[in-house]
C-alpha atoms as a PDB file:
ATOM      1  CA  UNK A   1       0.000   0.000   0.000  1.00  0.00           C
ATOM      2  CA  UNK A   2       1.064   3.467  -0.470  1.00  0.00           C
ATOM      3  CA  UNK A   3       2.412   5.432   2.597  1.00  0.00           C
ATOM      4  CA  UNK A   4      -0.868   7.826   2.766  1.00  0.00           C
ATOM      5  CA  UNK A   5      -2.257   7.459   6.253  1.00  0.00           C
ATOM      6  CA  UNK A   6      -6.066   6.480   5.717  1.00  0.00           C
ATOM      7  CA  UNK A   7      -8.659   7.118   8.706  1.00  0.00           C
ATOM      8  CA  UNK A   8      -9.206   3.839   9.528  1.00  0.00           C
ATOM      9  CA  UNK A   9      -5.905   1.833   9.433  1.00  0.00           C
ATOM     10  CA  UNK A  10      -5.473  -1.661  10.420  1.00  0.00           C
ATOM     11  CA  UNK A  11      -1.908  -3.078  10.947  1.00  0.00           C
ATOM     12  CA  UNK A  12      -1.177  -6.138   8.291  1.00  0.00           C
ATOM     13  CA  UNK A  13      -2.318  -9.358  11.155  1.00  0.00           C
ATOM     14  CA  UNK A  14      -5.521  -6.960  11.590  1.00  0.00           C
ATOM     15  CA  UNK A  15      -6.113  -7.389   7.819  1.00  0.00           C
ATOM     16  CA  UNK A  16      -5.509 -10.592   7.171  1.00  0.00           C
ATOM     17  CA  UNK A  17      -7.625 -11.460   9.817  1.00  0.00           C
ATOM     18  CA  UNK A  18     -10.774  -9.597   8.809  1.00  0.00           C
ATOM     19  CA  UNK A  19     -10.076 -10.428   5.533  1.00  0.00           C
ATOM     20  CA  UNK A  20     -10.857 -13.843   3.259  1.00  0.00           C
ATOM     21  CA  UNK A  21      -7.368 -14.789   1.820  1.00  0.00           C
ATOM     22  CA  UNK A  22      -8.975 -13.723  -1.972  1.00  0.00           C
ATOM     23  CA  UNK A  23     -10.134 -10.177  -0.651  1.00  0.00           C
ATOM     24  CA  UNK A  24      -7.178  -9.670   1.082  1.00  0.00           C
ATOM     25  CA  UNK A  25      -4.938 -10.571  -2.432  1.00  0.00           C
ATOM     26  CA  UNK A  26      -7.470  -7.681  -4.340  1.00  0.00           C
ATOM     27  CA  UNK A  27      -7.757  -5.087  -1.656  1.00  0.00           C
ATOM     28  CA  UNK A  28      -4.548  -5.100  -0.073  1.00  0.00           C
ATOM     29  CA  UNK A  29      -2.261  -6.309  -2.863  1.00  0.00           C
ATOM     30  CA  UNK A  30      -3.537  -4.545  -5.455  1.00  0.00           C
ATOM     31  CA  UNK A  31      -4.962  -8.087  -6.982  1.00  0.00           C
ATOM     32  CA  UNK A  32      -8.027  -8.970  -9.288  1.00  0.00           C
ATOM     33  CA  UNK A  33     -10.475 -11.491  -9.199  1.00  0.00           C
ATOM     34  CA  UNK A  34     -11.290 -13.859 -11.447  1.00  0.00           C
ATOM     35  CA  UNK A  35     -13.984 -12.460 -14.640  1.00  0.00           C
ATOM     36  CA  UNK A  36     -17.581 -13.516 -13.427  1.00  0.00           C
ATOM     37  CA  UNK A  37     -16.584 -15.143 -10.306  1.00  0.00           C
ATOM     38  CA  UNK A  38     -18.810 -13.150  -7.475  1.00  0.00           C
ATOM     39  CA  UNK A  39     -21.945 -13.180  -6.848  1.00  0.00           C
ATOM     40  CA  UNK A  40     -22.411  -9.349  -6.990  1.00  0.00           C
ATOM     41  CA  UNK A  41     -21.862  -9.240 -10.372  1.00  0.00           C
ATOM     42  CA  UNK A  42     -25.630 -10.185 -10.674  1.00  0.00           C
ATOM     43  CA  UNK A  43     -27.022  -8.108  -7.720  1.00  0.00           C
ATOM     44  CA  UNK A  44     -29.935  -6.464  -8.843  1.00  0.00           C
ATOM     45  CA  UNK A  45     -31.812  -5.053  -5.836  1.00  0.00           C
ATOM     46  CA  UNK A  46     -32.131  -1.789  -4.645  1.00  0.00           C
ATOM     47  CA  UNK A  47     -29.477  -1.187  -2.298  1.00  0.00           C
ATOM     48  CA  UNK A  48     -25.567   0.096  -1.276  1.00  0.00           C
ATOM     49  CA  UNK A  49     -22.239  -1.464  -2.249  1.00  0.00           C
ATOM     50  CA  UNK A  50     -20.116  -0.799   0.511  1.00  0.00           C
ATOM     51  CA  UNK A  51     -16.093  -1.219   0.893  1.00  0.00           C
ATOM     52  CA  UNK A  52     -15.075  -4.759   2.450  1.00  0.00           C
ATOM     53  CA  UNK A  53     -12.621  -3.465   4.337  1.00  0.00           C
ATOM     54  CA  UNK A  54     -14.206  -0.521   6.894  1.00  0.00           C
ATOM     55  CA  UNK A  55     -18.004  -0.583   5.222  1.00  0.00           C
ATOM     56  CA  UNK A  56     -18.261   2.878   4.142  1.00  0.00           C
ATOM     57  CA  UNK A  57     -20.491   2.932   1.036  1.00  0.00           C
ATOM     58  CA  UNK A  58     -19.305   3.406  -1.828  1.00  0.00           C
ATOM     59  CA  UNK A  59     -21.878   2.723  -4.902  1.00  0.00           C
ATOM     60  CA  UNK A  60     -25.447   3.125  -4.604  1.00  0.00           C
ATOM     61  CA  UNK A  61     -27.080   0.320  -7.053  1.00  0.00           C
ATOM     62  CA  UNK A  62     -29.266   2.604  -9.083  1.00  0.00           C
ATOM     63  CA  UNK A  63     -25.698   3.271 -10.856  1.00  0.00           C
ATOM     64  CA  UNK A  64     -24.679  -0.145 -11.154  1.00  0.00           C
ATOM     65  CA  UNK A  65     -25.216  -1.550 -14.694  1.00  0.00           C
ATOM     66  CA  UNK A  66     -24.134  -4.901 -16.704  1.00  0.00           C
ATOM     67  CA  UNK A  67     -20.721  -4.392 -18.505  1.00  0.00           C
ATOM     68  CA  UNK A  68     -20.076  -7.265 -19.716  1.00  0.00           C
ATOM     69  CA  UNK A  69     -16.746  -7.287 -18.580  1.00  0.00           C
ATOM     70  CA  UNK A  70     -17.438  -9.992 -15.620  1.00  0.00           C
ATOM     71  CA  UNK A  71     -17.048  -7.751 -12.944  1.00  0.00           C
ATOM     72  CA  UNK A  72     -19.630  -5.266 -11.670  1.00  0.00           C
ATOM     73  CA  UNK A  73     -19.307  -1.890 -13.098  1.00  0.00           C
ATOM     74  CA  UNK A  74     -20.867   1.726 -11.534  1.00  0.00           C
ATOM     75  CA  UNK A  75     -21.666   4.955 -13.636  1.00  0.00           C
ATOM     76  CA  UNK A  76     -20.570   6.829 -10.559  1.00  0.00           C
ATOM     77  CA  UNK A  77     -19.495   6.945  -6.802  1.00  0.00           C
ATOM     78  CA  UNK A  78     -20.703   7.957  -3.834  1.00  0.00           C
ATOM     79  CA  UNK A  79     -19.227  11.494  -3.726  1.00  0.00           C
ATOM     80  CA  UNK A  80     -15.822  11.181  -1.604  1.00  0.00           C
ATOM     81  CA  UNK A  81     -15.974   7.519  -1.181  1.00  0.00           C
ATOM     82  CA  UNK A  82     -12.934   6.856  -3.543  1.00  0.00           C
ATOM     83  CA  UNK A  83     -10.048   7.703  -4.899  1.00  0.00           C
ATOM     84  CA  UNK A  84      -7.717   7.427  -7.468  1.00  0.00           C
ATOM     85  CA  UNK A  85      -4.297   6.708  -8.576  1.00  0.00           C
ATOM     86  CA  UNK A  86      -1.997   6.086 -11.849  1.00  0.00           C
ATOM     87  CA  UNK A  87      -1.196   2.283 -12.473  1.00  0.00           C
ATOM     88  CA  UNK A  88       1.524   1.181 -14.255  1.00  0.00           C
ATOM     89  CA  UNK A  89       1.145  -2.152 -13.697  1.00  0.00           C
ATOM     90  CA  UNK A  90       1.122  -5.030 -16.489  1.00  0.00           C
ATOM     91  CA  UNK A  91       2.648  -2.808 -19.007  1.00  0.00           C
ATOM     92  CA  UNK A  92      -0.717  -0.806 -19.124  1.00  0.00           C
ATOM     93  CA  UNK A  93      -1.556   3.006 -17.952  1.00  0.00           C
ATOM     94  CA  UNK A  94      -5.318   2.835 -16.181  1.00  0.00           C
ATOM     95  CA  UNK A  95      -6.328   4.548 -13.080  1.00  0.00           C
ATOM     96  CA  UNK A  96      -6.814   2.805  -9.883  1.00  0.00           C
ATOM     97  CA  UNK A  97      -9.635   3.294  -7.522  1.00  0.00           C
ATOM     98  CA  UNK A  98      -9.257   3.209  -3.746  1.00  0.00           C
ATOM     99  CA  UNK A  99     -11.766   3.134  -0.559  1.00  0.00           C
ATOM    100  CA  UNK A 100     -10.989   7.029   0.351  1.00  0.00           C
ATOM    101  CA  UNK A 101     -11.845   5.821   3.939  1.00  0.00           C
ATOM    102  CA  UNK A 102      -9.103   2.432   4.277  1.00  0.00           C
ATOM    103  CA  UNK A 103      -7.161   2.619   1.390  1.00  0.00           C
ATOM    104  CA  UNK A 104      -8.164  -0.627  -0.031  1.00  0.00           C
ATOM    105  CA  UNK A 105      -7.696  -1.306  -3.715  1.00  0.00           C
ATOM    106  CA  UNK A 106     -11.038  -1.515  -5.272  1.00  0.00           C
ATOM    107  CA  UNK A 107     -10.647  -1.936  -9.419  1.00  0.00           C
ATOM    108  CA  UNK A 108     -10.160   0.550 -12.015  1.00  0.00           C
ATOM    109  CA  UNK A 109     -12.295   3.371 -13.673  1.00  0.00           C
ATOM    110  CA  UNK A 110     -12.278   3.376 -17.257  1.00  0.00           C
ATOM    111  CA  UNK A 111     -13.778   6.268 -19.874  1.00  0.00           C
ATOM    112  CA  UNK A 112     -15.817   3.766 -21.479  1.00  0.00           C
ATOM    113  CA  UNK A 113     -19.391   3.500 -19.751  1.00  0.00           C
ATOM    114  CA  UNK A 114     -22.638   4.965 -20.668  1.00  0.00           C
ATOM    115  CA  UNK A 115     -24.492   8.674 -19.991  1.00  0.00           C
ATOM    116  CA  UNK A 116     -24.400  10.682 -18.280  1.00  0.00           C
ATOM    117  CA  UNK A 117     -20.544  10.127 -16.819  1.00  0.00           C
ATOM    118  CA  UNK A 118     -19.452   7.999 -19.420  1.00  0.00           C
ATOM    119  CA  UNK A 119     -17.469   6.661 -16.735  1.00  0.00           C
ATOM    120  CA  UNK A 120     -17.003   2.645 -15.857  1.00  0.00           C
ATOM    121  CA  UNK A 121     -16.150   1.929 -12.494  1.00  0.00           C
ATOM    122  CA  UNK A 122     -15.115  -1.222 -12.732  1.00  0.00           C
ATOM    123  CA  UNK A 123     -14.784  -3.199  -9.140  1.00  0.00           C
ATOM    124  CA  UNK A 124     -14.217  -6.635  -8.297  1.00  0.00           C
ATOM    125  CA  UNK A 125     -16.897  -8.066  -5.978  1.00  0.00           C
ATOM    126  CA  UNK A 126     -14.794  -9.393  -3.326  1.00  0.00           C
ATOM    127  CA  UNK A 127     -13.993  -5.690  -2.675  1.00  0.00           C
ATOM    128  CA  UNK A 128     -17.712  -4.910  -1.763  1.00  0.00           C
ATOM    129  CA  UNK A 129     -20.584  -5.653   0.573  1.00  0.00           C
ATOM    130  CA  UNK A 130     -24.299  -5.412  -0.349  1.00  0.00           C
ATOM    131  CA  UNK A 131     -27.099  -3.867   2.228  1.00  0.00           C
ATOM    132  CA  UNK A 132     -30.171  -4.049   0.394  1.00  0.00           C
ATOM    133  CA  UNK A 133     -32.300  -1.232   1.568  1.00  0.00           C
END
């Protein structure tokens, strides 16, 4: 992770131990899951996506739309709830998106969704919790 100090921090043990071993490999190693592998991906009620790793929400579902990319994919955040950075990784240039409140790696943001933002949050589902509501 980078050396920013988020406001909720958890020491590495702390982590691992909230953590299942796959979110911990996406949201503190800056992994990805496998293409159509959660269960989120087909979440269709009316609800809040929320970060795995200190539950602040993050997407509300009414921006949450089908992709086809095998992960689920948002028009828009919740305002503040992420953030971004450049990476380099894989020989590729994209922009990272991180829980603003933890840090935790969350997927990339792409300029290829629909109106209004044209934006495509793209997020792996181990990286989220669902509250229906």
């Amino acid at each position: 992770m980078d050396a920013k100090t988020y406001p909720v921090t958890r020491t590495d043990a702390e982590w691992r131990e909230k953590l299942t071993p796959e979110q911990y490999q996406v949201m503190r190693n800056h992994g990805t899951e496998r293409p159509g592998s959660c269960a989120l991906l087909h979440e269709k009620r009316a609800g809040t996506f929320s970060c795995a790793g200190c539950d602040q929400p993050l997407f509300a579902s009414g921006l949450k739309f089908e992709s086809g990319t095998g992960w689920p994919s948002f028009n828009d955040p919740v305002p503040g709830a992420v953030e971004t950075t450049v990476d380099r990784g894989y020989g590729m240039v994209r922009t990272e998106v991180h829980c603003s409140r933890c840090g935790s790696h969350l997927g990339h943001v792409f300029e290829d969704g629909p109106p209004p933002t044209y934006l495509r949050y793209c997020i792996n589902g181990v990286a989220l919790n669902f509250q229906p509501g």
